[in-house]
N, C-alpha and C. Protein backbone atom coordinates (compact mmCIF):
# COMPACT_ATOMS: atom_id res chain seq x y z
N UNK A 1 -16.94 2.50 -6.24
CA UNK A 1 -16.06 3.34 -5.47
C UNK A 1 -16.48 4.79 -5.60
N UNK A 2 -16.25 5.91 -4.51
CA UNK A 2 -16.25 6.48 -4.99
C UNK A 2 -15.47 7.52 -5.67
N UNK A 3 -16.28 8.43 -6.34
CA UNK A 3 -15.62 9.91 -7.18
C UNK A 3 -14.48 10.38 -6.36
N UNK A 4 -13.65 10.61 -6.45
CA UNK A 4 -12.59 11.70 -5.62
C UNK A 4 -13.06 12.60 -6.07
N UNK A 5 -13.05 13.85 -5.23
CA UNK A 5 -13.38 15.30 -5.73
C UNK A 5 -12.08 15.92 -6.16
N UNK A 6 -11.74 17.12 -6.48
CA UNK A 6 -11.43 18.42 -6.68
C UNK A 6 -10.38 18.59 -5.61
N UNK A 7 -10.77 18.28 -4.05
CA UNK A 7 -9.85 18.67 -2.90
C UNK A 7 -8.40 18.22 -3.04
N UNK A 8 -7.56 19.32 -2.89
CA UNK A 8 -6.30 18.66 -1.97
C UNK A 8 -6.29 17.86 -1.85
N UNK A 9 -5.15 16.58 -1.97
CA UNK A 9 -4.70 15.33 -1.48
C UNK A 9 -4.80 15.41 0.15
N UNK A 10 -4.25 16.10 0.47
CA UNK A 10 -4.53 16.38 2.09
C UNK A 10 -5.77 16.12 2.52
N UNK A 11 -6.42 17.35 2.59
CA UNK A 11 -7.97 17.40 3.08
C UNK A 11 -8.60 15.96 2.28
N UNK A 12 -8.55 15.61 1.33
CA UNK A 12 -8.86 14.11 0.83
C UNK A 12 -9.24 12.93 1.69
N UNK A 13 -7.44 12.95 1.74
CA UNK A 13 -7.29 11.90 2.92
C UNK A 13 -7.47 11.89 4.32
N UNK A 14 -7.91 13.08 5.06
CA UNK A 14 -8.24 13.30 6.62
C UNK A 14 -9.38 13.06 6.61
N UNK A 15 -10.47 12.24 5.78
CA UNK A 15 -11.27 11.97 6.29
C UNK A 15 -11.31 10.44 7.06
N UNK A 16 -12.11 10.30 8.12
CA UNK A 16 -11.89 9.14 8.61
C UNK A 16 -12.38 7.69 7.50
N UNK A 17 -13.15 7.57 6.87
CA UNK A 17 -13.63 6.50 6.25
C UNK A 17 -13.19 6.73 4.58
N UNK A 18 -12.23 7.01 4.93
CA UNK A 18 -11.72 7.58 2.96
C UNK A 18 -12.50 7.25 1.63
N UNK A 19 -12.28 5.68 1.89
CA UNK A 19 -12.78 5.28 0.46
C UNK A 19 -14.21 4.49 0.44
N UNK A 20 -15.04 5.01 1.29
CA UNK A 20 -16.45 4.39 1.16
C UNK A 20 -16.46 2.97 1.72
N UNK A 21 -15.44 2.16 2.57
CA UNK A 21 -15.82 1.10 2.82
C UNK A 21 -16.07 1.28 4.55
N UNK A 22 -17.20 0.36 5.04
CA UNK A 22 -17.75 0.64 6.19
C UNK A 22 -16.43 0.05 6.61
N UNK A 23 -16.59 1.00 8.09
CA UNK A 23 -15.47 0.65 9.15
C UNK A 23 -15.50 -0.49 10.37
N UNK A 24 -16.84 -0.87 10.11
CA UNK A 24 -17.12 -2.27 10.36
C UNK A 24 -16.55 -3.49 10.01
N UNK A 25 -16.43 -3.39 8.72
CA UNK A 25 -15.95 -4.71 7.59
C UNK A 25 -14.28 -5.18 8.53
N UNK A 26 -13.37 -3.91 8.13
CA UNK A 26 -12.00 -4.08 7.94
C UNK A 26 -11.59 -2.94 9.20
N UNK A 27 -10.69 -3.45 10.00
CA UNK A 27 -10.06 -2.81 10.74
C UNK A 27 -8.51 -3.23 10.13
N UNK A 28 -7.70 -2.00 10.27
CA UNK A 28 -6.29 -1.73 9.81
C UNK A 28 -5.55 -1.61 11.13
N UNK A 29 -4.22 -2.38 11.30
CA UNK A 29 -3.74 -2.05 12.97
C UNK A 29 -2.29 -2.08 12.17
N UNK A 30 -1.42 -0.98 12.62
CA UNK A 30 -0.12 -1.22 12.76
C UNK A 30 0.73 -2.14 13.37
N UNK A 31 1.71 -2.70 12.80
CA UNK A 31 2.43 -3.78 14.08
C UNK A 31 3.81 -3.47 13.55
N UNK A 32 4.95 -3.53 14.61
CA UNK A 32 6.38 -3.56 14.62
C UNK A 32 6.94 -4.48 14.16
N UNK A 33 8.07 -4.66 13.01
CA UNK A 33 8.68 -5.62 12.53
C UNK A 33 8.67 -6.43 12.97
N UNK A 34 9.21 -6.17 14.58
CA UNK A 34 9.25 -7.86 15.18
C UNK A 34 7.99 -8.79 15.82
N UNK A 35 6.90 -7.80 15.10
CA UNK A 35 5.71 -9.27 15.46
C UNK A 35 5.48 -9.55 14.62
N UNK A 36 6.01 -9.66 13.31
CA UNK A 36 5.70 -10.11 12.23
C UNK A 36 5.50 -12.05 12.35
N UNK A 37 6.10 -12.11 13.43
CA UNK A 37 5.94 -13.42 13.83
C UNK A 37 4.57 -14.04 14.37
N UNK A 38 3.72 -13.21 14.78
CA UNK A 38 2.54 -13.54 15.06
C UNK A 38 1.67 -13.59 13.71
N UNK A 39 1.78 -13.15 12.63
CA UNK A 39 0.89 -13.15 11.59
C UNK A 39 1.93 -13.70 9.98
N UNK A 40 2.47 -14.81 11.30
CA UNK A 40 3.65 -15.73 9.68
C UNK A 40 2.69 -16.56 8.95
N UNK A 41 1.92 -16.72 8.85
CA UNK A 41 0.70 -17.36 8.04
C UNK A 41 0.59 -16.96 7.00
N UNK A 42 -0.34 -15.48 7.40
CA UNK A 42 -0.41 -14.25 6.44
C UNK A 42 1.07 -14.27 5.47
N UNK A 43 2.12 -14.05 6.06
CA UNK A 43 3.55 -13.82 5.14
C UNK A 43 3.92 -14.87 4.73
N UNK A 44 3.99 -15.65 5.27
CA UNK A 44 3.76 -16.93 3.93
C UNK A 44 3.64 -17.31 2.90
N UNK A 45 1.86 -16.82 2.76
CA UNK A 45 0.99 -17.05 2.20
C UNK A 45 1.50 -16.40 1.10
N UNK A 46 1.68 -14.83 1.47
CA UNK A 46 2.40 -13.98 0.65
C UNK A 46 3.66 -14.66 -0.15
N UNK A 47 4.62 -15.16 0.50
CA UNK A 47 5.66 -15.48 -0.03
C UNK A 47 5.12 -16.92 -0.95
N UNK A 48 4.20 -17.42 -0.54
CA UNK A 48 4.08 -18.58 -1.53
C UNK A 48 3.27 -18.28 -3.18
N UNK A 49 2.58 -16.79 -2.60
CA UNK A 49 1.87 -16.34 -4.02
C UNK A 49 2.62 -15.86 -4.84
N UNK A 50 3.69 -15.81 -4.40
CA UNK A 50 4.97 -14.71 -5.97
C UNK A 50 5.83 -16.01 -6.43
N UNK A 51 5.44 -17.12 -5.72
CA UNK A 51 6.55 -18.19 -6.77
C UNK A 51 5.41 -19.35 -7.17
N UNK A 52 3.70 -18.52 -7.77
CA UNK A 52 2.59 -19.12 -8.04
C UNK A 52 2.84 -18.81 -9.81
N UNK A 53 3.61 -17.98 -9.88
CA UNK A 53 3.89 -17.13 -11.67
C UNK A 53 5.15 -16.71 -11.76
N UNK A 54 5.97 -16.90 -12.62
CA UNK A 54 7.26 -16.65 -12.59
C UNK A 54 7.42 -15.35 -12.85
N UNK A 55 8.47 -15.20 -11.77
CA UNK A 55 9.02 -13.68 -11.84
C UNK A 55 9.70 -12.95 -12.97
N UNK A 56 9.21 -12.11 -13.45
CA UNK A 56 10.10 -11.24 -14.56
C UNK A 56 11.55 -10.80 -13.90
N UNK A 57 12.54 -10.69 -14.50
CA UNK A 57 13.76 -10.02 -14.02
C UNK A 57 13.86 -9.12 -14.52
N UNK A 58 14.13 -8.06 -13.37
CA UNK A 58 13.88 -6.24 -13.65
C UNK A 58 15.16 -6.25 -12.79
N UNK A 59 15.63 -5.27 -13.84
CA UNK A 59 16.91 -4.44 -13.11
C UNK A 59 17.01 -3.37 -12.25
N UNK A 60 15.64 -2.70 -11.92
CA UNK A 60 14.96 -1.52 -11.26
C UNK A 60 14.06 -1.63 -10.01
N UNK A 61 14.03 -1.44 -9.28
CA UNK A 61 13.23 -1.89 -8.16
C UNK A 61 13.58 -1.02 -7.31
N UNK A 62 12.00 -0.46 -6.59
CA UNK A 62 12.34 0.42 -5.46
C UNK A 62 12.43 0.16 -4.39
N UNK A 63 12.43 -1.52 -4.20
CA UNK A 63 11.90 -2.03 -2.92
C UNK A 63 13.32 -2.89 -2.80
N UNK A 64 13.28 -3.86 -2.21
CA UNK A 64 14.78 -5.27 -2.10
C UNK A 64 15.95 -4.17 -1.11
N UNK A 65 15.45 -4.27 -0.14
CA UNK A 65 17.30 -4.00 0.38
C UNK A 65 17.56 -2.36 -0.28
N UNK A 66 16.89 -1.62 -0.58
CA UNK A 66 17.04 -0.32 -1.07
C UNK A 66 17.54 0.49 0.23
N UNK A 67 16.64 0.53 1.03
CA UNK A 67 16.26 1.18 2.15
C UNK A 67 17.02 0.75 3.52
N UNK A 68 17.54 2.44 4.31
CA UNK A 68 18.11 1.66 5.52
C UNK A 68 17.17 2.05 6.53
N UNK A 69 16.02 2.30 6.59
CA UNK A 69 15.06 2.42 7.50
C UNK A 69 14.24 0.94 7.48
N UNK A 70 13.45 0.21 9.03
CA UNK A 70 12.88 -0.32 8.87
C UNK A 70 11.75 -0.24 8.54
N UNK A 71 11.15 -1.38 8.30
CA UNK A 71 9.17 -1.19 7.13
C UNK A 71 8.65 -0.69 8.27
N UNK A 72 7.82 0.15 7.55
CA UNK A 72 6.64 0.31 8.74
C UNK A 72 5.33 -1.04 7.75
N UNK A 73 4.39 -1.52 9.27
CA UNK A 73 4.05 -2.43 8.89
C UNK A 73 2.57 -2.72 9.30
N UNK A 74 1.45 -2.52 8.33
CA UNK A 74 -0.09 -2.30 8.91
C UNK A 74 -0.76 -3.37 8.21
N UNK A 75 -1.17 -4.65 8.83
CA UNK A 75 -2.14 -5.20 8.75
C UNK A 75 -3.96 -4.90 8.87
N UNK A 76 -4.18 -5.96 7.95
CA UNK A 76 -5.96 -5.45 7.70
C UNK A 76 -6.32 -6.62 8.09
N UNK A 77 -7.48 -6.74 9.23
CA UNK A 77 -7.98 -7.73 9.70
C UNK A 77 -9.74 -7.70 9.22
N UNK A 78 -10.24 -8.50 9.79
CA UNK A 78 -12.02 -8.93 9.34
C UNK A 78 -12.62 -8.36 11.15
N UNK A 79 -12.90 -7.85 11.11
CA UNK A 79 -13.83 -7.89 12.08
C UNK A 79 -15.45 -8.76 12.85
N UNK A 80 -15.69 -9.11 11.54
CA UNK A 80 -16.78 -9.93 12.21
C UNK A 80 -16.27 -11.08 11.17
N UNK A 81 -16.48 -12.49 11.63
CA UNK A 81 -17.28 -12.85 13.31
C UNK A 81 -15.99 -13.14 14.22
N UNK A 82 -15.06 -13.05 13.46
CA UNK A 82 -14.04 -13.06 14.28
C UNK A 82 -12.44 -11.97 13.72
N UNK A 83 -11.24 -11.86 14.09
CA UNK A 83 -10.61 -11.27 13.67
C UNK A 83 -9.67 -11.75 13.24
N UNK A 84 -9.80 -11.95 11.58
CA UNK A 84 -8.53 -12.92 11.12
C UNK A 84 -7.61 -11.89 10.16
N UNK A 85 -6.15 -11.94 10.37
CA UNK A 85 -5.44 -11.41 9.61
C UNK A 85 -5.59 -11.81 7.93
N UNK A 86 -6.30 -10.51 6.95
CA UNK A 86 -6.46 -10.99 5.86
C UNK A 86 -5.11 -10.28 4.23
N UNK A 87 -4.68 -9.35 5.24
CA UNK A 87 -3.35 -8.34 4.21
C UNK A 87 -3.12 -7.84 4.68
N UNK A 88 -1.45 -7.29 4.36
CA UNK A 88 -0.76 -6.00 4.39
C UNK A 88 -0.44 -5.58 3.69
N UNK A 89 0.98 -4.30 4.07
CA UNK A 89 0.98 -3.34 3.38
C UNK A 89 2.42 -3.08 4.05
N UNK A 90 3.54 -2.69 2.91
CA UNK A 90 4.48 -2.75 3.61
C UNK A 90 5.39 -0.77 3.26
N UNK A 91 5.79 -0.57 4.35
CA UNK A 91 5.82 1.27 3.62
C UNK A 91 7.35 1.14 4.30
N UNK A 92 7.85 2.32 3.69
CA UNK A 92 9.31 2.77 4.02
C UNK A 92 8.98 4.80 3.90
N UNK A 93 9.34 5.09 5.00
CA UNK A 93 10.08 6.36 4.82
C UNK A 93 11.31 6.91 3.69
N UNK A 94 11.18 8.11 3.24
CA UNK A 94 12.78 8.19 2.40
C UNK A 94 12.88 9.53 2.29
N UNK A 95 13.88 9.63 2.19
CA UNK A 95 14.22 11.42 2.13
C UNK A 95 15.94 11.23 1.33
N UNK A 96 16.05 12.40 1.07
CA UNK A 96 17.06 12.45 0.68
C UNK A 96 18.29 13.91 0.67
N UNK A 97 19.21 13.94 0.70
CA UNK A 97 19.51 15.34 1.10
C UNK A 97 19.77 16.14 0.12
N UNK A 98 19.57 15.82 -1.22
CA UNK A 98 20.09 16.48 -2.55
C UNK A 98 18.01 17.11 -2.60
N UNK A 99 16.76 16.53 -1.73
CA UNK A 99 15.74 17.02 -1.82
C UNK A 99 15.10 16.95 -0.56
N UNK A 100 14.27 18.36 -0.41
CA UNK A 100 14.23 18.54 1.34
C UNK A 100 12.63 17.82 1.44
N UNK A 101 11.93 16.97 0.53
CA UNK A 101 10.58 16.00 0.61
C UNK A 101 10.86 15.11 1.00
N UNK A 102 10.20 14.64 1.64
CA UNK A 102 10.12 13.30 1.57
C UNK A 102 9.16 12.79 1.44
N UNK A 103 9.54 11.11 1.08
CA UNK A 103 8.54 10.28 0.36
C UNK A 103 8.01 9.07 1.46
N UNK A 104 6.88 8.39 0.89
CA UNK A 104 6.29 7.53 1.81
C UNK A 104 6.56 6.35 0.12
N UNK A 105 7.15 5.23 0.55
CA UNK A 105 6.90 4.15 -0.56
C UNK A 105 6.35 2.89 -0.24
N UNK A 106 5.31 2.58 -1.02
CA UNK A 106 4.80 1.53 -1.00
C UNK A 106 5.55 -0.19 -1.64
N UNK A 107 6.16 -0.90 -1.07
CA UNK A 107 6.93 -1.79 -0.97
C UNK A 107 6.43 -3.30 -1.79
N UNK A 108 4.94 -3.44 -0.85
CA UNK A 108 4.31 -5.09 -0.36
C UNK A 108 3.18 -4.22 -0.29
N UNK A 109 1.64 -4.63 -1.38
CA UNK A 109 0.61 -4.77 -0.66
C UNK A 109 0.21 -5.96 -0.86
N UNK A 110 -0.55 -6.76 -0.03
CA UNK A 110 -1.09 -8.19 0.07
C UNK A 110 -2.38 -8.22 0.23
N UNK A 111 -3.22 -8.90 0.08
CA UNK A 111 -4.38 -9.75 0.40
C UNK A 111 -4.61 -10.62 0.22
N UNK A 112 -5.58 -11.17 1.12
CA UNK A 112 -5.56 -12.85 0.71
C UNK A 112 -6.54 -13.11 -0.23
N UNK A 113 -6.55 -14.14 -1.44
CA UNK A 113 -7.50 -14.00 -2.45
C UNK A 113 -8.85 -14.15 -2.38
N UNK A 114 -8.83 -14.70 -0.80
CA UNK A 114 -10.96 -14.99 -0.75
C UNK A 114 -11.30 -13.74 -0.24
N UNK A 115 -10.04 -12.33 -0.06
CA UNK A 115 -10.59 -11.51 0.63
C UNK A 115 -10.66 -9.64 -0.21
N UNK A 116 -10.35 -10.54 -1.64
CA UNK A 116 -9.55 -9.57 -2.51
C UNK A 116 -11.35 -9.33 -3.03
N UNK A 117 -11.09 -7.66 -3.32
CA UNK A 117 -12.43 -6.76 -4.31
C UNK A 117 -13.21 -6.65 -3.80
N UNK A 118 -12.77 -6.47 -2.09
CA UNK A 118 -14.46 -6.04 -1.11
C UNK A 118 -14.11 -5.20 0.12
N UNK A 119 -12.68 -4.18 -0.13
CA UNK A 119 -12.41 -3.16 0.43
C UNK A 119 -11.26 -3.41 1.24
N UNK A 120 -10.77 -4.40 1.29
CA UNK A 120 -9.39 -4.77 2.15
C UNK A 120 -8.14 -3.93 1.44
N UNK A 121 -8.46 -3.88 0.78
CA UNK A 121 -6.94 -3.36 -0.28
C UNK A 121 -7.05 -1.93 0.19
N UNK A 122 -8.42 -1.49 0.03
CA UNK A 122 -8.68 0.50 -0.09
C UNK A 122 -8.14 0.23 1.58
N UNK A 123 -8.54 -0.59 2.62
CA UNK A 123 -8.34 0.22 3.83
C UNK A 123 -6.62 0.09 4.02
N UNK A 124 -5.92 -0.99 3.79
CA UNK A 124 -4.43 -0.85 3.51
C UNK A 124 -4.13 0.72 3.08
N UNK A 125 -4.50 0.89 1.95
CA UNK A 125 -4.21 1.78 0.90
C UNK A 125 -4.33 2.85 1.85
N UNK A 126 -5.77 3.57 2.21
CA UNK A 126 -6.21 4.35 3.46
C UNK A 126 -4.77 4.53 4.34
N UNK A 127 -4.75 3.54 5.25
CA UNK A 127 -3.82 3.56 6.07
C UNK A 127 -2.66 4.12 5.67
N UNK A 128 -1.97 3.57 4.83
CA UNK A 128 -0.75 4.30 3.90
C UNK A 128 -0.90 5.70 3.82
N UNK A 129 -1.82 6.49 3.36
CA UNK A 129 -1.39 7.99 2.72
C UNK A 129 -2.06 8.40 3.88
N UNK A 130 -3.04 7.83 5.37
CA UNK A 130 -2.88 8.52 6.47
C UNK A 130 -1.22 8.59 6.96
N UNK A 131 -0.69 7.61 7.25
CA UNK A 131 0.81 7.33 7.34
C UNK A 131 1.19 8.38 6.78
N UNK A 132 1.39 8.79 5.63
CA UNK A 132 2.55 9.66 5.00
C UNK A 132 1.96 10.85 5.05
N UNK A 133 1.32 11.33 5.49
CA UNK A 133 0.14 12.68 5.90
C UNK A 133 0.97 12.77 7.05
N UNK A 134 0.97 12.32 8.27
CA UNK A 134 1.55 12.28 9.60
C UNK A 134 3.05 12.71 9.83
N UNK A 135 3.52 11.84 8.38
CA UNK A 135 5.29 11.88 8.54
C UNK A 135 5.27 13.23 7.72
N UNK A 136 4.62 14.41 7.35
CA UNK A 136 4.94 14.90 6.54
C UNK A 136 5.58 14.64 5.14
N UNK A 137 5.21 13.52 4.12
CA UNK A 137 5.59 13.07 2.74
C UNK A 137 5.00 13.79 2.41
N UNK A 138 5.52 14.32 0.83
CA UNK A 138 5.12 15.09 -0.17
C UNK A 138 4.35 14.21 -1.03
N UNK A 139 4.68 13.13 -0.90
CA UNK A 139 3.66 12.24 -2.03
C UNK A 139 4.61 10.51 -1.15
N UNK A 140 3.06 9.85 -2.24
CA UNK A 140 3.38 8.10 -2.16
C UNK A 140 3.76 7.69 -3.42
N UNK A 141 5.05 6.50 -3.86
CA UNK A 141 5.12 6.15 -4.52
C UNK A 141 4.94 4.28 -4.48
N UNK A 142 4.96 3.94 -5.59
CA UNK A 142 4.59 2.85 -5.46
C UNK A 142 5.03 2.30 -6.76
N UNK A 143 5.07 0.72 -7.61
CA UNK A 143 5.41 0.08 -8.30
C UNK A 143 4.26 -0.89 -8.56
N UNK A 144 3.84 -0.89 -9.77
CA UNK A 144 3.24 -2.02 -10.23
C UNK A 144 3.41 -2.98 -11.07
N UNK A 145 3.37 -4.08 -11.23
CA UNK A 145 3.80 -4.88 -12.63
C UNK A 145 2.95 -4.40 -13.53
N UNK A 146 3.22 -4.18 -14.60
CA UNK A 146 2.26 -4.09 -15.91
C UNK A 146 0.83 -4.64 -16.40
N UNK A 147 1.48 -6.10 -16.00
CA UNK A 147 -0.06 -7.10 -16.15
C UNK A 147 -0.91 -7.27 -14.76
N UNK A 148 -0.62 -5.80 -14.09
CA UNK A 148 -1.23 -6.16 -12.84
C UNK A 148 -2.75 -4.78 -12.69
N UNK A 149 -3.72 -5.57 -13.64
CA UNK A 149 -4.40 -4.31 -13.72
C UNK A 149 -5.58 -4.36 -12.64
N UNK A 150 -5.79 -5.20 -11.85
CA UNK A 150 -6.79 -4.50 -10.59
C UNK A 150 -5.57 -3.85 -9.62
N UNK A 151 -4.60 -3.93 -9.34
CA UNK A 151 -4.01 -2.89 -8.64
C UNK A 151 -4.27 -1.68 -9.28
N UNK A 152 -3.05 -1.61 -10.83
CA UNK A 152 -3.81 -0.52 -11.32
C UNK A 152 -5.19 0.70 -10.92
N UNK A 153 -6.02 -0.60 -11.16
CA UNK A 153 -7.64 -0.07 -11.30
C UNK A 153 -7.62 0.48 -9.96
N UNK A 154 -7.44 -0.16 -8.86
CA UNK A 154 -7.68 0.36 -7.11
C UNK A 154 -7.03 1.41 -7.43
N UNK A 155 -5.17 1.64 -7.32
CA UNK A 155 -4.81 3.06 -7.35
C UNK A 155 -5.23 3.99 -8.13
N UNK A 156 -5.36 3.88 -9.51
CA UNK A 156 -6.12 5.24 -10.06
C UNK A 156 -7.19 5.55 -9.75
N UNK A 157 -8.20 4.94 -9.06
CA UNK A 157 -9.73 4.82 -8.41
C UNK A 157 -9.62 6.05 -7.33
N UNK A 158 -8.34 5.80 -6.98
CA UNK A 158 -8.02 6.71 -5.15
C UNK A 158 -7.46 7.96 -5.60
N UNK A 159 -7.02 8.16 -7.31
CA UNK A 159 -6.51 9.03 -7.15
C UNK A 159 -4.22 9.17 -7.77
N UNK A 160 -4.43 7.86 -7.67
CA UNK A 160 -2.44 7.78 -7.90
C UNK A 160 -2.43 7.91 -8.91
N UNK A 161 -1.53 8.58 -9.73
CA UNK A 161 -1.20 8.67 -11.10
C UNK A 161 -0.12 8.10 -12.04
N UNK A 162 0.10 7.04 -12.97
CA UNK A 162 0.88 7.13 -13.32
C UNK A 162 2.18 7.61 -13.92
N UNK A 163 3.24 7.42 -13.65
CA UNK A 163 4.56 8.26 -13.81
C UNK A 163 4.98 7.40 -15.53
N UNK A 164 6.56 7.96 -15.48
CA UNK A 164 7.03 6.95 -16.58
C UNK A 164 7.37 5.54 -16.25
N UNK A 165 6.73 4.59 -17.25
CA UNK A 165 7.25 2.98 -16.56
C UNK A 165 8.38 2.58 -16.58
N UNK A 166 8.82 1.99 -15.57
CA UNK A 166 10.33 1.20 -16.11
C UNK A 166 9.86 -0.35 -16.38
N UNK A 167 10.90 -1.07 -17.13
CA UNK A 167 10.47 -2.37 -17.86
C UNK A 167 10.03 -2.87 -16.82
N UNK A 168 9.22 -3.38 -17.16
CA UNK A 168 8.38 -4.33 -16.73
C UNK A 168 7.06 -3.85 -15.38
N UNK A 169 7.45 -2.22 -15.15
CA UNK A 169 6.57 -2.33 -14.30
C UNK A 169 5.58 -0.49 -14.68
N UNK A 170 4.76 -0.36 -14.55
CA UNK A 170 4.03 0.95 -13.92
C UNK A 170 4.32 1.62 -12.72
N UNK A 171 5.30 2.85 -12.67
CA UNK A 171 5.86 3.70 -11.71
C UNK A 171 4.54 4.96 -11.35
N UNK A 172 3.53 4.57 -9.84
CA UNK A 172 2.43 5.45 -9.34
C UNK A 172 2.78 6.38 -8.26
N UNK A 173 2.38 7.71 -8.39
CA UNK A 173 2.58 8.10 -7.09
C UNK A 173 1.20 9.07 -6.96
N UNK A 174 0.98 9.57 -5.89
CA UNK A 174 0.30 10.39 -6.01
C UNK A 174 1.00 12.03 -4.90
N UNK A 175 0.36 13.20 -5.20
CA UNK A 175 0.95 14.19 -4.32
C UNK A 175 0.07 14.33 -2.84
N UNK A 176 0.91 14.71 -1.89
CA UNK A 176 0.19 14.80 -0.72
C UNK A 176 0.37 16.27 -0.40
N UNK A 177 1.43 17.09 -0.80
CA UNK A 177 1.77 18.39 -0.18
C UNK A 177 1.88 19.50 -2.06
């Protein structure tokens, strides 16, 4: 991967090919909640990989029903030889009126496992802090489980920093403004 420099989170992320993966490989497309129905495979798949290891019970969570905005919702497809839905990425807007920032949060990232550690994740990821660049967010936050160290490894790679953890998980964000 490469080095992040020195720059601004901003100027960082306006570049078109962010994290060194050709733009050939992986194309990233936004889609509206309600086509989530065209790529129920993909969510599935998802939903069948979190009851593959039993869930820890956390009393903290930034994601579940938190939020009264709907997800915004960007799939990562394969481009050659054909175009198969391989992950997403699931984001929420948030603001609040006690603080005049707002945040971009990272919810759901997915991939599928024959497609995981060869740039699908970075162009999700990509997509995201272009996203919250656009909406004006001050930063991305995000949640990790603890024993989840190639996420880990991807976000600090790009740049996210760890915050304080709550049980059971690693609290990341990084600044955009």
């Amino acid at each position: 991967m490469k080095e992040i420099s020195n720059q601004p989170a901003k100027d960082r992320f306006s570049r078109l090919d962010l994290f060194g993966v050709p733009a050939c490989t992986y194309r990233v497309e936004r889609i509206d909640h309600d086509q989530k129905h065209l790529y129920a495979d993909l969510f599935n798949q998802y939903r069948l990989s979190r009851y593959e290891k039993p869930e820890k019970t956390v009393g903290h969570r930034m994601g579940g029903g938190w939020f009264d905005s709907e997800p915004v919702l960007f799939i990562v497809l394969t481009s050659k030889p054909a175009s198969i839905p391989v992950g997403f990425i699931q984001l929420y807007l948030l603001s609040s009126s006690s603080d005049t920032a707002k945040a971009t949060i990272v919810n759901d990232l997915y991939v599928l496992p024959d497609y995981r550690n060869n740039g699908a994740a970075l162009k999700l990821t990509e997509a995201a802090v272009k996203f919250a660049i656009q909406n004006n967010s001050a930063f991305i936050r995000l949640e990790i489980l603890q024993e989840n160290f190639s996420a880990k490894k991807l976000f600090e790679s790009v740049g996210f920093k760890c915050q304080t953890p709550v049980p059971g998980f690693n609290v990341y964000s990084i600044q955009l403004a």
